[in-house]
PDB file of N, CA and C in Angstrom:
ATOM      1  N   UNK A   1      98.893  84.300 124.548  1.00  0.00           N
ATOM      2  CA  UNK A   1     100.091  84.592 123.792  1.00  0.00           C
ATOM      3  C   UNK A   1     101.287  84.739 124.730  1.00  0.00           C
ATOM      4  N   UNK A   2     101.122  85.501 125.929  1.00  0.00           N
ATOM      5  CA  UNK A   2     102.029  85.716 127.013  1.00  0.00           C
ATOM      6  C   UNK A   2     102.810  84.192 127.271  1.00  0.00           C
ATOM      7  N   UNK A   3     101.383  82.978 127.851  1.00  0.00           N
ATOM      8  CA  UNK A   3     102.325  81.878 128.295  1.00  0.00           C
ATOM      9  C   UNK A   3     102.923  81.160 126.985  1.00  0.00           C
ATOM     10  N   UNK A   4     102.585  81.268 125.869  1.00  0.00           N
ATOM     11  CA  UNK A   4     103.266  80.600 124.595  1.00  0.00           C
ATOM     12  C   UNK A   4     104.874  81.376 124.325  1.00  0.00           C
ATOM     13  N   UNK A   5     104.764  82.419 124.722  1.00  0.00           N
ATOM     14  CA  UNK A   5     106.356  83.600 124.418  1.00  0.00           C
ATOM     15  C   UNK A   5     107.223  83.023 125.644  1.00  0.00           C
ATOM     16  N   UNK A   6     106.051  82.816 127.074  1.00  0.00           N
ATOM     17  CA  UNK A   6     107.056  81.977 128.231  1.00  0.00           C
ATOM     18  C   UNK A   6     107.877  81.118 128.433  1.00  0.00           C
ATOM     19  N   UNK A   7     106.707  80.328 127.629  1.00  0.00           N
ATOM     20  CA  UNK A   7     107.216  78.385 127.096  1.00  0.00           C
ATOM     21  C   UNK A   7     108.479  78.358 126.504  1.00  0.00           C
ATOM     22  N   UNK A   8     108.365  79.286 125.408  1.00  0.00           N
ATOM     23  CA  UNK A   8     109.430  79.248 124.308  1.00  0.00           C
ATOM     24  C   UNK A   8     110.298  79.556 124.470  1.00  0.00           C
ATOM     25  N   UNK A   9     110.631  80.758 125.767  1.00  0.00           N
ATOM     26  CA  UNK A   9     111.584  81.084 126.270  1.00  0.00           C
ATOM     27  C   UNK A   9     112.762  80.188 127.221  1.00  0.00           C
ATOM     28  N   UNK A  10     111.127  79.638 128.366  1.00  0.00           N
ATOM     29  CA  UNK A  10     111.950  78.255 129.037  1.00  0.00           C
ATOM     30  C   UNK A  10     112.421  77.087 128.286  1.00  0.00           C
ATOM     31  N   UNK A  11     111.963  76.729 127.112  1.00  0.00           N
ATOM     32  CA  UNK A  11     112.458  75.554 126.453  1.00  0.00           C
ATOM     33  C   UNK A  11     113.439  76.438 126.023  1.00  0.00           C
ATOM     34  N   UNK A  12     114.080  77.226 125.277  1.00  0.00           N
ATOM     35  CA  UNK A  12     115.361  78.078 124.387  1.00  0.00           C
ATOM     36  C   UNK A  12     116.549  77.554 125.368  1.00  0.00           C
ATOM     37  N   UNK A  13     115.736  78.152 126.727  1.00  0.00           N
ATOM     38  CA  UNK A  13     116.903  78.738 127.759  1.00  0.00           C
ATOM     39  C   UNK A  13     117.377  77.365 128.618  1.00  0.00           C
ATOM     40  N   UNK A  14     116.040  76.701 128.611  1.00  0.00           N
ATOM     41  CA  UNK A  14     116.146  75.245 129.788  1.00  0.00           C
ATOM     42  C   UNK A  14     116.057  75.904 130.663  1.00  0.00           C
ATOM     43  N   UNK A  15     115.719  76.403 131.280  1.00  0.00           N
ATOM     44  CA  UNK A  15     115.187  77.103 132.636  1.00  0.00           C
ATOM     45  C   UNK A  15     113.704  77.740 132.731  1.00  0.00           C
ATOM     46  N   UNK A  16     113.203  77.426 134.036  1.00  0.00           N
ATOM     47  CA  UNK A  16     111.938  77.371 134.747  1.00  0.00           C
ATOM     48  C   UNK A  16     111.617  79.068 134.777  1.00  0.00           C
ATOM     49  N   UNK A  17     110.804  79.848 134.381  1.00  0.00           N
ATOM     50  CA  UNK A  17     110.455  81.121 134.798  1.00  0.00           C
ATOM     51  C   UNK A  17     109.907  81.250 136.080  1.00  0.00           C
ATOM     52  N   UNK A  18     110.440  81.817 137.245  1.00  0.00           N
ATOM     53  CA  UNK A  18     109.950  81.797 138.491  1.00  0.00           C
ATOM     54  C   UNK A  18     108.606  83.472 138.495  1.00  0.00           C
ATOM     55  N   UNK A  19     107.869  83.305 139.306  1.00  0.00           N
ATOM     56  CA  UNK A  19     106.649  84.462 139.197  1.00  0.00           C
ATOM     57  C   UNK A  19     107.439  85.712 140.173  1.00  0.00           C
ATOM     58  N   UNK A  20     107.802  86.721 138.819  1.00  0.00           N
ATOM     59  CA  UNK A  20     108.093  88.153 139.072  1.00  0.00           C
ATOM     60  C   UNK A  20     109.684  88.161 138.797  1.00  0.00           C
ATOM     61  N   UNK A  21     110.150  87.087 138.030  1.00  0.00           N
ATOM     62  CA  UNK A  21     111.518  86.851 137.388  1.00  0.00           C
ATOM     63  C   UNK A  21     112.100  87.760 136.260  1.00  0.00           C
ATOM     64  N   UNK A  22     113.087  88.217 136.502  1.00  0.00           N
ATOM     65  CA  UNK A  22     113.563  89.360 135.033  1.00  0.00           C
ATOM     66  C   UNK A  22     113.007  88.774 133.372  1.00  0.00           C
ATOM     67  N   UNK A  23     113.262  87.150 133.862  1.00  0.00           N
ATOM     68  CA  UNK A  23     112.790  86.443 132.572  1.00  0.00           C
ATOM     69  C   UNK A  23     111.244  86.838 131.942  1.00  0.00           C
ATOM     70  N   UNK A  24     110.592  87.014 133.476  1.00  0.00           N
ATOM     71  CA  UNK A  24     108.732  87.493 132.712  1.00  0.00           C
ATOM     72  C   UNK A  24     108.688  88.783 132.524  1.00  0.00           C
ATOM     73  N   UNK A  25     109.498  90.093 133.088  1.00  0.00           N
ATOM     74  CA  UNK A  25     109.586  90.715 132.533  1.00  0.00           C
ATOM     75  C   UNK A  25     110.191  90.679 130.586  1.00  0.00           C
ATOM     76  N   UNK A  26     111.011  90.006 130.993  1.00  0.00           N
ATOM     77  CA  UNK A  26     111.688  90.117 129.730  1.00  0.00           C
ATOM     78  C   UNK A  26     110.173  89.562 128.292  1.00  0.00           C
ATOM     79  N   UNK A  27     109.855  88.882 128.838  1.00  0.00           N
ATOM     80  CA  UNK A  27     108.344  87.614 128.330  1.00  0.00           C
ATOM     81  C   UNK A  27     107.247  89.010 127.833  1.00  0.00           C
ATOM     82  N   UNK A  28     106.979  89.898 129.117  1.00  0.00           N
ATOM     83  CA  UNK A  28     106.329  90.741 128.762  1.00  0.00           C
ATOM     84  C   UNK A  28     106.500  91.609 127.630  1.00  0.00           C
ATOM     85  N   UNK A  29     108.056  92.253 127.475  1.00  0.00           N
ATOM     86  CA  UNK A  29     108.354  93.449 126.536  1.00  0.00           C
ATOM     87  C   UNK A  29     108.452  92.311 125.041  1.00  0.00           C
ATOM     88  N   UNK A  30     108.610  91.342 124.754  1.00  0.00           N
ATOM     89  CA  UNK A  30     108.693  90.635 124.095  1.00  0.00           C
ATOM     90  C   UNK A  30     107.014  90.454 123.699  1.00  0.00           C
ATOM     91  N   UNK A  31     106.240  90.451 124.611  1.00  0.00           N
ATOM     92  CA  UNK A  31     105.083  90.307 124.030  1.00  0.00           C
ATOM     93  C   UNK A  31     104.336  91.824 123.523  1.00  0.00           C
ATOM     94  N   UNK A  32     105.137  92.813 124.216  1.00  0.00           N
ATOM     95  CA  UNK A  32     103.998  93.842 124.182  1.00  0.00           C
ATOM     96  C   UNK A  32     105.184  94.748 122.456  1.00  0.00           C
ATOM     97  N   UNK A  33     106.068  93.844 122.013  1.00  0.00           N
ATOM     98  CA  UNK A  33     106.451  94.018 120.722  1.00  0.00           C
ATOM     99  C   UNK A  33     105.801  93.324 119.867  1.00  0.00           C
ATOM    100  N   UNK A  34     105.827  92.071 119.809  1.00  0.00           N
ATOM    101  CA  UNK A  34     105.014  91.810 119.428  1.00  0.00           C
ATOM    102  C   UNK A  34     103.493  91.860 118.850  1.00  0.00           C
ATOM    103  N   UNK A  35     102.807  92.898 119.732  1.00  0.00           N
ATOM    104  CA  UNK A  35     101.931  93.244 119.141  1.00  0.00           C
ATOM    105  C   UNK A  35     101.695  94.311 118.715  1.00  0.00           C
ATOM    106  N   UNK A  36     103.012  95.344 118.756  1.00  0.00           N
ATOM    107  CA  UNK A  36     103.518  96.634 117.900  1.00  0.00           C
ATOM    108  C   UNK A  36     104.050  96.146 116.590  1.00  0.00           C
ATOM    109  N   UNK A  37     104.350  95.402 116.233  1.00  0.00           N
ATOM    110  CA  UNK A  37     104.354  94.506 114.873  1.00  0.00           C
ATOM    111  C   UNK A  37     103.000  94.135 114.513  1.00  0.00           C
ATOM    112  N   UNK A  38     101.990  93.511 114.993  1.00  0.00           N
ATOM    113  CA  UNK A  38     100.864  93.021 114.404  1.00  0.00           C
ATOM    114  C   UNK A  38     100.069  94.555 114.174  1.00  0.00           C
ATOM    115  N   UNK A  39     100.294  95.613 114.534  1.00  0.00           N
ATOM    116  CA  UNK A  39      99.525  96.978 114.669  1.00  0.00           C
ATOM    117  C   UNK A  39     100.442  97.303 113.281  1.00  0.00           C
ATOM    118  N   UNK A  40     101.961  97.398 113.525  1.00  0.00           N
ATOM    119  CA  UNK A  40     102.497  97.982 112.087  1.00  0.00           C
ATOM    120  C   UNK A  40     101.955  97.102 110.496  1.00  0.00           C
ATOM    121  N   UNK A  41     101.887  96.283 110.755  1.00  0.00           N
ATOM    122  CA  UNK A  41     101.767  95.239 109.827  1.00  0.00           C
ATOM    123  C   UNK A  41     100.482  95.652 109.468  1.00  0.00           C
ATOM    124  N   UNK A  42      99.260  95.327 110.362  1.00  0.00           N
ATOM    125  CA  UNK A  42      97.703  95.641 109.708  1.00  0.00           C
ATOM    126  C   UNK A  42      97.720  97.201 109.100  1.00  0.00           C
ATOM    127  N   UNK A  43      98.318  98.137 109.570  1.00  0.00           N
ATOM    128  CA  UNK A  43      98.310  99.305 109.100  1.00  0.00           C
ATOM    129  C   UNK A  43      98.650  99.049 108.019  1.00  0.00           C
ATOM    130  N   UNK A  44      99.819  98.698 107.393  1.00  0.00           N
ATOM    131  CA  UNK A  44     100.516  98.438 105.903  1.00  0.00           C
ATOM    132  C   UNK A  44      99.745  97.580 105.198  1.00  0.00           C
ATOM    133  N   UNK A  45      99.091  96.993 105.658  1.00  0.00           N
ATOM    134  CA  UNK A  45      97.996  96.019 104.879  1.00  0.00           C
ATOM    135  C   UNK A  45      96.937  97.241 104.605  1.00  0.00           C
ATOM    136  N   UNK A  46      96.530  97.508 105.546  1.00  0.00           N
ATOM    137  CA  UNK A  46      94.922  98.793 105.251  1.00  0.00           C
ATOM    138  C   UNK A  46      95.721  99.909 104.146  1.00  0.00           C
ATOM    139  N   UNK A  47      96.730  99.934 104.450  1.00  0.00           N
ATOM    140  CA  UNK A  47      97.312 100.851 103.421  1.00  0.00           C
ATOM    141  C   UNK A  47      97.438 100.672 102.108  1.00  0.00           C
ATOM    142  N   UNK A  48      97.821  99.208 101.564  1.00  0.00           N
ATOM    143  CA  UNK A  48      97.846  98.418 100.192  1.00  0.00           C
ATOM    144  C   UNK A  48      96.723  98.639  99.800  1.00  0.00           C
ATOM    145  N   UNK A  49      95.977  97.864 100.810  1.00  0.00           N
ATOM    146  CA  UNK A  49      94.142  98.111  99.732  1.00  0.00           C
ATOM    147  C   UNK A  49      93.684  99.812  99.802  1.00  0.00           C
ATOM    148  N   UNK A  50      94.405 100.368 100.300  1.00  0.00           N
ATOM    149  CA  UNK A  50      93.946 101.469  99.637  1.00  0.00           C
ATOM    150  C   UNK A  50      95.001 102.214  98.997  1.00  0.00           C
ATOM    151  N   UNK A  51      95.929 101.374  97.959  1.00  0.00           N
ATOM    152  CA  UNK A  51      96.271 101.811  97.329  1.00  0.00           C
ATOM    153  C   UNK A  51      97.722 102.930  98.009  1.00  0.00           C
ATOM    154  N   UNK A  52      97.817 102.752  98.740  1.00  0.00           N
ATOM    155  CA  UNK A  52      98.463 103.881  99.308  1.00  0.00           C
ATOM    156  C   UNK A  52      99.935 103.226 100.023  1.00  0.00           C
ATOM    157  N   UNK A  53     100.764 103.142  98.310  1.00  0.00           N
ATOM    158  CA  UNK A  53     101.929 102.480  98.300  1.00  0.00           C
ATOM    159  C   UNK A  53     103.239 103.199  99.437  1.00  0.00           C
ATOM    160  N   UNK A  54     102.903 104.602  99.007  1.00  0.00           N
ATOM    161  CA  UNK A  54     103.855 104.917 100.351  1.00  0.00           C
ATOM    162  C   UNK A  54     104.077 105.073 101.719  1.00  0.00           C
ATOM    163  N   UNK A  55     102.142 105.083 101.758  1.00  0.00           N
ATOM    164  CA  UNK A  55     101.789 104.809 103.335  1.00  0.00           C
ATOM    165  C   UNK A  55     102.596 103.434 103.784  1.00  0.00           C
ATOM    166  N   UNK A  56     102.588 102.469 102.951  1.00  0.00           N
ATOM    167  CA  UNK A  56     102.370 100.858 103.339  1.00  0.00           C
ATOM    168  C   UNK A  56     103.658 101.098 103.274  1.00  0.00           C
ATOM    169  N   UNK A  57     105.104 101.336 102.779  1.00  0.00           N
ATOM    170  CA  UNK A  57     106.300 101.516 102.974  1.00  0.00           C
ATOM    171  C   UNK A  57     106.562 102.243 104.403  1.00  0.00           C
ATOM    172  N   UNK A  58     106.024 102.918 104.289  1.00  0.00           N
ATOM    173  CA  UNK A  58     106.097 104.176 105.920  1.00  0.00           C
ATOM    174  C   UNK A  58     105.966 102.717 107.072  1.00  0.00           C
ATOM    175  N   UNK A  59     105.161 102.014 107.111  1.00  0.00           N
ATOM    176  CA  UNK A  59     104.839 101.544 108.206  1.00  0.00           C
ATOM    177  C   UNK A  59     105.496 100.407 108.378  1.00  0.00           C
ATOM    178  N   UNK A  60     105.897  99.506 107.432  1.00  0.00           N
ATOM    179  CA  UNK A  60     107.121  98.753 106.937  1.00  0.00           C
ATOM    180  C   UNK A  60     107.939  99.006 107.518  1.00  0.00           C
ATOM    181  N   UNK A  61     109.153  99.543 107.221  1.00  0.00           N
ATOM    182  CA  UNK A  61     110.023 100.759 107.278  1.00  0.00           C
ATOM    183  C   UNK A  61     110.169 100.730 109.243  1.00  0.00           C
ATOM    184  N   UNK A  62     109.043 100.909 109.639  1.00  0.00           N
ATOM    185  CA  UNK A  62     109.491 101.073 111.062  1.00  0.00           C
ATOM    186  C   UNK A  62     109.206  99.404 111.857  1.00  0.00           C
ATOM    187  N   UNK A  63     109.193  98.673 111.354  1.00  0.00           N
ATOM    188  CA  UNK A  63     109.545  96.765 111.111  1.00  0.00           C
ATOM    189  C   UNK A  63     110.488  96.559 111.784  1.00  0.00           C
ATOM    190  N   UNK A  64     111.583  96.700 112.803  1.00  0.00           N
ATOM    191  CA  UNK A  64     112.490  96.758 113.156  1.00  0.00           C
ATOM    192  C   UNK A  64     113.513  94.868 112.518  1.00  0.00           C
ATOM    193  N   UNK A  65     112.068  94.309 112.702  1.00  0.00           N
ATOM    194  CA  UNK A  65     112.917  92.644 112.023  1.00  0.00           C
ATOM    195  C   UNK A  65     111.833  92.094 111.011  1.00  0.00           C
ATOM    196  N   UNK A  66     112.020  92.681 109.961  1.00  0.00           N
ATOM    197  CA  UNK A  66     111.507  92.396 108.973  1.00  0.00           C
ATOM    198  C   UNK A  66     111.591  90.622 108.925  1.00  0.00           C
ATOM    199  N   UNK A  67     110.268  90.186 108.363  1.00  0.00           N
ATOM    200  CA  UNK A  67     109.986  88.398 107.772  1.00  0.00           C
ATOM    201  C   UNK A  67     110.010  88.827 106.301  1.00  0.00           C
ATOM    202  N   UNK A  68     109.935  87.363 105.970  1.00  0.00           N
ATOM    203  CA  UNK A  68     110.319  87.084 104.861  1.00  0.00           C
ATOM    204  C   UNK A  68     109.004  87.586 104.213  1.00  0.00           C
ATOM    205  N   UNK A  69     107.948  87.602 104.703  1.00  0.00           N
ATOM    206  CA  UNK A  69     106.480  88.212 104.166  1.00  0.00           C
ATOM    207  C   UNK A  69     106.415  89.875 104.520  1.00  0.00           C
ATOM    208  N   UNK A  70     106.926  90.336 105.610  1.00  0.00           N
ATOM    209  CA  UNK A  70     106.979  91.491 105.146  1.00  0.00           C
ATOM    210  C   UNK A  70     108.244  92.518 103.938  1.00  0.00           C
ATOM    211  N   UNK A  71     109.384  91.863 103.977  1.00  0.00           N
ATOM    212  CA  UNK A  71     109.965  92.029 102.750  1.00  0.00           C
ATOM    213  C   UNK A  71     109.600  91.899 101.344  1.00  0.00           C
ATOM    214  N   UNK A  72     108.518  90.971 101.318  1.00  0.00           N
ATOM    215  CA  UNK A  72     107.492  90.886 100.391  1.00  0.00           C
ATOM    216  C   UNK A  72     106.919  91.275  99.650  1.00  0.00           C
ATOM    217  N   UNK A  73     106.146  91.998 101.028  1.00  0.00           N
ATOM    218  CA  UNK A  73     105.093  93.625 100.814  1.00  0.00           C
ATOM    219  C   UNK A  73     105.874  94.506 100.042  1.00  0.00           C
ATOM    220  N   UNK A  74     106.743  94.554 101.274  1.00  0.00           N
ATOM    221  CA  UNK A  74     107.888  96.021 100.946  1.00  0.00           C
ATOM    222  C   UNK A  74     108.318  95.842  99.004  1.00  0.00           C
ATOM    223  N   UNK A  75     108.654  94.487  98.625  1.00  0.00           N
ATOM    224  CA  UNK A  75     108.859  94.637  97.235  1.00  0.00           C
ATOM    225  C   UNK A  75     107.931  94.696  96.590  1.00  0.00           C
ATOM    226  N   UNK A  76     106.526  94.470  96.824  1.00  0.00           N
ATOM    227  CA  UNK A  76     105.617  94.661  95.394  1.00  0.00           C
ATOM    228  C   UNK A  76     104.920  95.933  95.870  1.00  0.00           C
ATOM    229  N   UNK A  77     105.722  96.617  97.033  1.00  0.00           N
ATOM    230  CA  UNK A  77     104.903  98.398  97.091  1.00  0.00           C
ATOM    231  C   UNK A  77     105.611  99.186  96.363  1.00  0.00           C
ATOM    232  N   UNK A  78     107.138  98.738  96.195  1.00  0.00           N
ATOM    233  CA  UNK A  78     108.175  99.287  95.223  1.00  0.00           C
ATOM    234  C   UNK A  78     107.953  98.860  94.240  1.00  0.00           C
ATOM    235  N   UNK A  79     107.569  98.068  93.695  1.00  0.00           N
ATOM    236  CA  UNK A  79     107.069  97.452  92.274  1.00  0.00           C
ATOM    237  C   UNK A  79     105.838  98.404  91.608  1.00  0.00           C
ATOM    238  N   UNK A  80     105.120  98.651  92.560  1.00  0.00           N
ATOM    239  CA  UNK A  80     103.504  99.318  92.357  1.00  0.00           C
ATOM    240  C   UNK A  80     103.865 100.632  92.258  1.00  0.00           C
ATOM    241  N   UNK A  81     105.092 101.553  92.605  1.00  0.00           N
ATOM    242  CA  UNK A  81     105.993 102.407  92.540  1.00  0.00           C
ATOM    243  C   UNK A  81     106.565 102.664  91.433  1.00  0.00           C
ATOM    244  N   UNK A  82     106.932 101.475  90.802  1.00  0.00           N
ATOM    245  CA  UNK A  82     107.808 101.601  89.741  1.00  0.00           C
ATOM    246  C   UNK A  82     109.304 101.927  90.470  1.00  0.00           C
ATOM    247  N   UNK A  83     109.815 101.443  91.738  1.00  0.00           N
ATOM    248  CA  UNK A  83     111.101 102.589  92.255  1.00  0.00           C
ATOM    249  C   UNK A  83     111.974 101.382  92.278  1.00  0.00           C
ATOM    250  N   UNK A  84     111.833 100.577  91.589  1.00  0.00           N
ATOM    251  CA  UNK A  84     113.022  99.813  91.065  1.00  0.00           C
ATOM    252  C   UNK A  84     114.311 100.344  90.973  1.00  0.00           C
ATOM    253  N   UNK A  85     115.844 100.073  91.547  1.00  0.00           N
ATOM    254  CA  UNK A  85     116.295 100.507  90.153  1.00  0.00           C
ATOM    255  C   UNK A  85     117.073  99.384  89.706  1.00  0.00           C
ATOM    256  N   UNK A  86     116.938  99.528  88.034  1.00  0.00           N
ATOM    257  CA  UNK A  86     117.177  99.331  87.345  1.00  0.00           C
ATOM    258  C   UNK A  86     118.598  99.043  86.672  1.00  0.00           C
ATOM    259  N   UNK A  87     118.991  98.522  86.013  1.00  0.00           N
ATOM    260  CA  UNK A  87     120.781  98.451  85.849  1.00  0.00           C
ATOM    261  C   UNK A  87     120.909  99.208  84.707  1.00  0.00           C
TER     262      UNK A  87
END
């Protein structure tokens, strides 16, 4: 996952990542978010199936860049809520 976040970076940027470059740092914190999203996300999932609409908002919620699939969630946990509002 590290050299795929690298790649993507050097193709964005057009420039070569040299070994111990601010850029692989940068590669790193980018990756090690990355998988603080896949941890928030499965939590909010374990949370749905158990029913536990406000857990799965709680963990949402701290999403810092919500996708179009987790906005998703977030609306049918408010739906399962009833916390619509309404006009």
């Amino acid at each position: 996952m590290r050299e795929r976040i690298k790649s993507e970076v050097e193709a964005f940027c057009g420039i070569r990542c040299e070994s111990g470059s601010a850029i692989n740092h940068l590669v790193a914190a980018a990756a090690m978010l990355y998988t603080e999203l896949l941890k928030l996300w499965d939590q909010s999932v374990q949370a749905v199936d158990a029913k536990d609409w406000q857990g799965a908002l709680a963990k949402l919620d701290q999403i810092s860049e919500p996708t179009s699939r987790t906005l998703f969630n977030a609306a049918s946990a408010h739906l399962a809520l009833d916390s619509f509002m309404r006009p």
